[in-house]
C-alpha atoms as a PDB file:
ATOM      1  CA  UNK A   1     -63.906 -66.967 -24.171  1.00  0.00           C
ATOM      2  CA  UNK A   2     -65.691 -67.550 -20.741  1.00  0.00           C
ATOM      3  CA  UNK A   3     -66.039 -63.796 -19.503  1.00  0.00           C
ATOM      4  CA  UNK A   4     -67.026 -63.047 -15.666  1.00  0.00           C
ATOM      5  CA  UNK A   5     -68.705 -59.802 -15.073  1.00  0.00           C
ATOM      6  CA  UNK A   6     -68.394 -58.620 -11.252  1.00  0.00           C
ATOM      7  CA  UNK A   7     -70.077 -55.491  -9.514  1.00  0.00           C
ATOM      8  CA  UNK A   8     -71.341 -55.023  -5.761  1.00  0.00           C
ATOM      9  CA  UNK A   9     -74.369 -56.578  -5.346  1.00  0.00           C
ATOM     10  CA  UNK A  10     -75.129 -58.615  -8.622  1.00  0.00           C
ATOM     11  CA  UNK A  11     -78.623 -57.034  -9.273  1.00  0.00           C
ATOM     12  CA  UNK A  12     -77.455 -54.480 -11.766  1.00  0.00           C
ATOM     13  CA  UNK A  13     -74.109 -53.669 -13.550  1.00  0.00           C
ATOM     14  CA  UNK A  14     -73.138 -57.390 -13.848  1.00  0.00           C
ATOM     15  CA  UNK A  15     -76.494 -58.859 -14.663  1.00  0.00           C
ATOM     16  CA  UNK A  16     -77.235 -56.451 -17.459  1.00  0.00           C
ATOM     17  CA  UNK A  17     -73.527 -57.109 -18.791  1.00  0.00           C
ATOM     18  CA  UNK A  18     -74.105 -60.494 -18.875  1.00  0.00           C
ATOM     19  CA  UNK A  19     -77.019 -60.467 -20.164  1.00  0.00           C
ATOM     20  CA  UNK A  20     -76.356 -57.794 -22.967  1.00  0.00           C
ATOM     21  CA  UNK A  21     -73.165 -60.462 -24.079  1.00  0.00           C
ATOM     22  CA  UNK A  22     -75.461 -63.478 -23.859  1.00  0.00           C
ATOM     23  CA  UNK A  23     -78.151 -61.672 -26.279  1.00  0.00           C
ATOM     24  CA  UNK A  24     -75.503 -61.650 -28.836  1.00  0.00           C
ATOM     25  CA  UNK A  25     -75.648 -65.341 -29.080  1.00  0.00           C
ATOM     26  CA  UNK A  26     -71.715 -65.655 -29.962  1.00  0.00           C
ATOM     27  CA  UNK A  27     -70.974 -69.470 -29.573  1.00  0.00           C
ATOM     28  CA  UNK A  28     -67.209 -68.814 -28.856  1.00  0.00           C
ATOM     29  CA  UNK A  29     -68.195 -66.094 -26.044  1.00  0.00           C
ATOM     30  CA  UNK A  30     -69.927 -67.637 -22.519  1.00  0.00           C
ATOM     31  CA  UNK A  31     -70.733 -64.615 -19.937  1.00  0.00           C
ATOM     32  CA  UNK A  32     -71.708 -65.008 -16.075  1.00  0.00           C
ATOM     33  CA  UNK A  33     -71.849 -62.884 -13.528  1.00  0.00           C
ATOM     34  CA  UNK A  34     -71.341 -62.055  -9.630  1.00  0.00           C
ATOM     35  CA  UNK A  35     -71.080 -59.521  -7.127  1.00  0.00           C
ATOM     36  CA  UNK A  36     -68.562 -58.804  -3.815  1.00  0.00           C
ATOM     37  CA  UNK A  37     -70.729 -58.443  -1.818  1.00  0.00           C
ATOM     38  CA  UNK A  38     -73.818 -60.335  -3.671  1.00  0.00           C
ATOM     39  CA  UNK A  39     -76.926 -62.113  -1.284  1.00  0.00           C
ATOM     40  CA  UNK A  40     -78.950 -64.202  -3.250  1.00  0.00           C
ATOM     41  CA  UNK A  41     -81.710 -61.177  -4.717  1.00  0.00           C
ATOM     42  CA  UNK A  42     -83.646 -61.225  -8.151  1.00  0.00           C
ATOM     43  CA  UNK A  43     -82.252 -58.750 -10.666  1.00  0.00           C
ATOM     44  CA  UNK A  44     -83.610 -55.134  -9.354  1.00  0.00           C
ATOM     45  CA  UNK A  45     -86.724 -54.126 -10.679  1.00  0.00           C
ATOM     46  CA  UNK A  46     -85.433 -51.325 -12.583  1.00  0.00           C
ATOM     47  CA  UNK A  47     -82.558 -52.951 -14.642  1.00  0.00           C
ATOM     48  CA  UNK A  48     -85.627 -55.734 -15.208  1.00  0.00           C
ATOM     49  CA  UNK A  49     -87.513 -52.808 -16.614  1.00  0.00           C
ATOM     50  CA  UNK A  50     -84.825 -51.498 -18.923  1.00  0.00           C
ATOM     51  CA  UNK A  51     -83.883 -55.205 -20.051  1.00  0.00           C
ATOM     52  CA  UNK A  52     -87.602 -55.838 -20.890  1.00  0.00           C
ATOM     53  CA  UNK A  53     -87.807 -52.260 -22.929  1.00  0.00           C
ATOM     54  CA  UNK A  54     -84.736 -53.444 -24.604  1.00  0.00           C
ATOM     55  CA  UNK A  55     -86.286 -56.525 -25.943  1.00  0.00           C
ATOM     56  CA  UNK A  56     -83.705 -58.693 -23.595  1.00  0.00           C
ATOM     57  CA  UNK A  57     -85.836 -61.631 -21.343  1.00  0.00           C
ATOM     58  CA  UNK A  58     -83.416 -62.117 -18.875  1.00  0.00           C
ATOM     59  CA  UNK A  59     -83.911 -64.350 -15.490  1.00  0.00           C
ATOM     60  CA  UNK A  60     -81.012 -64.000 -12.607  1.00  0.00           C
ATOM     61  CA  UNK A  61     -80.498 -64.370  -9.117  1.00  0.00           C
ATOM     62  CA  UNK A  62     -77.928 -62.293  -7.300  1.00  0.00           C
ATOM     63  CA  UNK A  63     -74.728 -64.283  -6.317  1.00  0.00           C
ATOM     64  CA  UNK A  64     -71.541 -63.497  -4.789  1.00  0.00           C
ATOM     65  CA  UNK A  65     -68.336 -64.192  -6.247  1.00  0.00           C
ATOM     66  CA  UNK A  66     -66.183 -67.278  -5.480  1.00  0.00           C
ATOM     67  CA  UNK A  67     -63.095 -68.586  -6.386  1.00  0.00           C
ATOM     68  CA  UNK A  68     -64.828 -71.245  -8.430  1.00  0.00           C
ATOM     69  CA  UNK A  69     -66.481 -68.423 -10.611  1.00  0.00           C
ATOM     70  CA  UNK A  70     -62.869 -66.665 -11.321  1.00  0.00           C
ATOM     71  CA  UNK A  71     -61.157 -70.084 -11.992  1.00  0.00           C
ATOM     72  CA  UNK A  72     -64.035 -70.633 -14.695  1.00  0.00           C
ATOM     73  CA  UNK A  73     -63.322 -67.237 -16.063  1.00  0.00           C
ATOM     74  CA  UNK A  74     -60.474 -66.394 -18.707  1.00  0.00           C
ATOM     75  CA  UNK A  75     -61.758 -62.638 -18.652  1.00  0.00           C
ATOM     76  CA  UNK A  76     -62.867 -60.460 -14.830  1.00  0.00           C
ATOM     77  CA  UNK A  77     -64.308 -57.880 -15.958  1.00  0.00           C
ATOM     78  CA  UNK A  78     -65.276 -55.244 -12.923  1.00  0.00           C
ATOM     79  CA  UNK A  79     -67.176 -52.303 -12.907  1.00  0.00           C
ATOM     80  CA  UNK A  80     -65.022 -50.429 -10.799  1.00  0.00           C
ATOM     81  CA  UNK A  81     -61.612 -50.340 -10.048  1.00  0.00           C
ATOM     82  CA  UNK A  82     -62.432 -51.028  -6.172  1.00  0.00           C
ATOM     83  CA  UNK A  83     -63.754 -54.145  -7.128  1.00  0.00           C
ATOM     84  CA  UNK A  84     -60.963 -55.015  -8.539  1.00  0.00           C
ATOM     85  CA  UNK A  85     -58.218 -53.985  -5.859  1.00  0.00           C
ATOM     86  CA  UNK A  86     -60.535 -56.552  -4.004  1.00  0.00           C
ATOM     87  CA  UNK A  87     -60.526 -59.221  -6.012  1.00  0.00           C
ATOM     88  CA  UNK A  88     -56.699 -58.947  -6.684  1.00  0.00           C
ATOM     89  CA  UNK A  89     -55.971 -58.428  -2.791  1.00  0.00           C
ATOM     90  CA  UNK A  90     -58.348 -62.005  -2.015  1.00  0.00           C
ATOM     91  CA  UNK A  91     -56.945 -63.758  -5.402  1.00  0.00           C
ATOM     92  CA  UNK A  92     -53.588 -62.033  -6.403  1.00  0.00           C
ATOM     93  CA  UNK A  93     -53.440 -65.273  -9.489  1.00  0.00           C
ATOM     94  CA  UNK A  94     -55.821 -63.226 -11.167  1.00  0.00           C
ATOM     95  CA  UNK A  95     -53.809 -60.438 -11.841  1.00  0.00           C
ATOM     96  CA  UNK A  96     -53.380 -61.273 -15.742  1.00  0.00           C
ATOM     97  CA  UNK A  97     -56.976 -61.611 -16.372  1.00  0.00           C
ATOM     98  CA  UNK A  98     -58.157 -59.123 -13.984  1.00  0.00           C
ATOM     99  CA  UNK A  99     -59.659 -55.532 -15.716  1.00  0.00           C
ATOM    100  CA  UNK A 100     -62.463 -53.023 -15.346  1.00  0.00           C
ATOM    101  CA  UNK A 101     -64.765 -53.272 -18.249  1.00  0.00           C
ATOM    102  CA  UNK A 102     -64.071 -49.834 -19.130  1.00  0.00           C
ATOM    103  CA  UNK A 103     -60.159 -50.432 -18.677  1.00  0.00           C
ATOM    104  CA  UNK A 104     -60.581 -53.881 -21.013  1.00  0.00           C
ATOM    105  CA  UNK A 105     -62.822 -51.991 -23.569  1.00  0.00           C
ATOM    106  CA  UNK A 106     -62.192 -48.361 -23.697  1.00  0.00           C
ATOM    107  CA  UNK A 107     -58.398 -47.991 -22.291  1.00  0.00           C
ATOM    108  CA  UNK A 108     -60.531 -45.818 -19.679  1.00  0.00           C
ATOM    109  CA  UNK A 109     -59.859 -45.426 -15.858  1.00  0.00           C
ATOM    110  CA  UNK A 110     -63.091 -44.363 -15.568  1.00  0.00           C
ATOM    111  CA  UNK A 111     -65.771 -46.343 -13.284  1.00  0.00           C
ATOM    112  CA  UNK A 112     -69.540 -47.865 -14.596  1.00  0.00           C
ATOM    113  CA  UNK A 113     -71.572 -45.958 -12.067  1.00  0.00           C
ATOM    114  CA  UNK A 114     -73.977 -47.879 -10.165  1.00  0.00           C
ATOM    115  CA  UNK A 115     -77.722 -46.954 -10.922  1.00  0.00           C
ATOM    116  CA  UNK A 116     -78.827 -48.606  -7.602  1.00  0.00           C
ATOM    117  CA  UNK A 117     -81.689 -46.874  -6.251  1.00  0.00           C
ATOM    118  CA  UNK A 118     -81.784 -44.094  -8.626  1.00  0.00           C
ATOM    119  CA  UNK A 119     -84.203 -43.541 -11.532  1.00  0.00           C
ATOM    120  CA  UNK A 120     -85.187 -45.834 -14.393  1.00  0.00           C
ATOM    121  CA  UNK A 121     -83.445 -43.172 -16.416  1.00  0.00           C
ATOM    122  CA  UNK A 122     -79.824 -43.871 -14.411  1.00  0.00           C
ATOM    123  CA  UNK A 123     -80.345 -47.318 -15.423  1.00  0.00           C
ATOM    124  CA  UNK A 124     -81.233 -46.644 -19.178  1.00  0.00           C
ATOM    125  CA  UNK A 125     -78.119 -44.606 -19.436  1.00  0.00           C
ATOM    126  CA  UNK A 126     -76.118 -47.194 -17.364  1.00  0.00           C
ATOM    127  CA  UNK A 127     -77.309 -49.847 -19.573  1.00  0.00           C
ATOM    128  CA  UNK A 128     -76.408 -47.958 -22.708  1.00  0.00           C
ATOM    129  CA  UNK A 129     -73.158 -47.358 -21.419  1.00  0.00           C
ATOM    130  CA  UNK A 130     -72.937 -50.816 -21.015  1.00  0.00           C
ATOM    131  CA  UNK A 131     -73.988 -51.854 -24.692  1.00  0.00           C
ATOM    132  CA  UNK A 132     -71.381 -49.396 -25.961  1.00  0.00           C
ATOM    133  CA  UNK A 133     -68.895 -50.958 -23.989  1.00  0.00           C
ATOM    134  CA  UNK A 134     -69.645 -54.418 -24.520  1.00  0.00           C
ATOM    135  CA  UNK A 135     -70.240 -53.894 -28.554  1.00  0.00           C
ATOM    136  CA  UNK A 136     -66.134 -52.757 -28.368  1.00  0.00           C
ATOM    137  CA  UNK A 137     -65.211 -55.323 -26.122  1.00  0.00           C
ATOM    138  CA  UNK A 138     -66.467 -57.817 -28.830  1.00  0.00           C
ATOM    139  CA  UNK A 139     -64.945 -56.222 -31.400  1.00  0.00           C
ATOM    140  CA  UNK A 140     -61.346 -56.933 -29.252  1.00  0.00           C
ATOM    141  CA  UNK A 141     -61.742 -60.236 -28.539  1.00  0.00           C
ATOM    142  CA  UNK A 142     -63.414 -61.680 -31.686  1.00  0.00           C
END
């Protein structure tokens, strides 16, 4: 399954997402990511830091989402429900494969809050909250 993770910028949420699924090594599971409003920016120095104490080498450059990314994708996965009101107002033919992560995963209306510019220990959490999301999102689709 070719999963697309989307957040704002693409230097946090979606990185670490992506690169949390591609650590797993699953060959049936293919993870990218992108942001809405994404420049092209390395992955922010703290969700580096937390990647690196998790063991997890990771390389990325920000991008922002296209309509080439979401054709690839057979899974959008957003980290807030804002992004994806956006992305189904710009590309309504996603509706069908179009969740939050925590909607997808956790049957949650609940947001991933975005550790940009806070404290390494925001992004620890966030990044645990990612792995614990990610670990049952697995388990649904495998």
């Amino acid at each position: 399954m070719k999963i697309l993770f989307v957040c704002t910028g693409n230097t946090c949420r979606s990185p670490m997402a992506e690169a949390i699924v591609t650590t797993k090594n699953l060959k049936e599971v293919e993870a990218r990511s992108a942001g809405i409003f994404a420049g092209e920016a390395p992955l922010s120095e703290n969700a580096q830091l937390v990647l690196s104490q998790q063991q997890i080498s990771f390389s990325h450059t920000s991008k922002p989402l296209d309509k080439e990314d979401l054709d690839w994708a057979e899974l959008v996965l957003t980290m807030t429900n804002s992004h994806k009101m956006a992305i189904l107002q710009a590309y309504p033919e996603t509706a069908t494969k179009l969740f939050t992560l925590k909607e997808f995963a956790a049957d949650s209306t609940e947001d991933v809050r975005d550790p940009y510019g806070g404290p390494i220990t925001l992004y620890e959490k966030t990044f645990h909250e990612l792995k614990l999301l990610i670990d049952k999102l697995i388990m649904k689709i495998t």
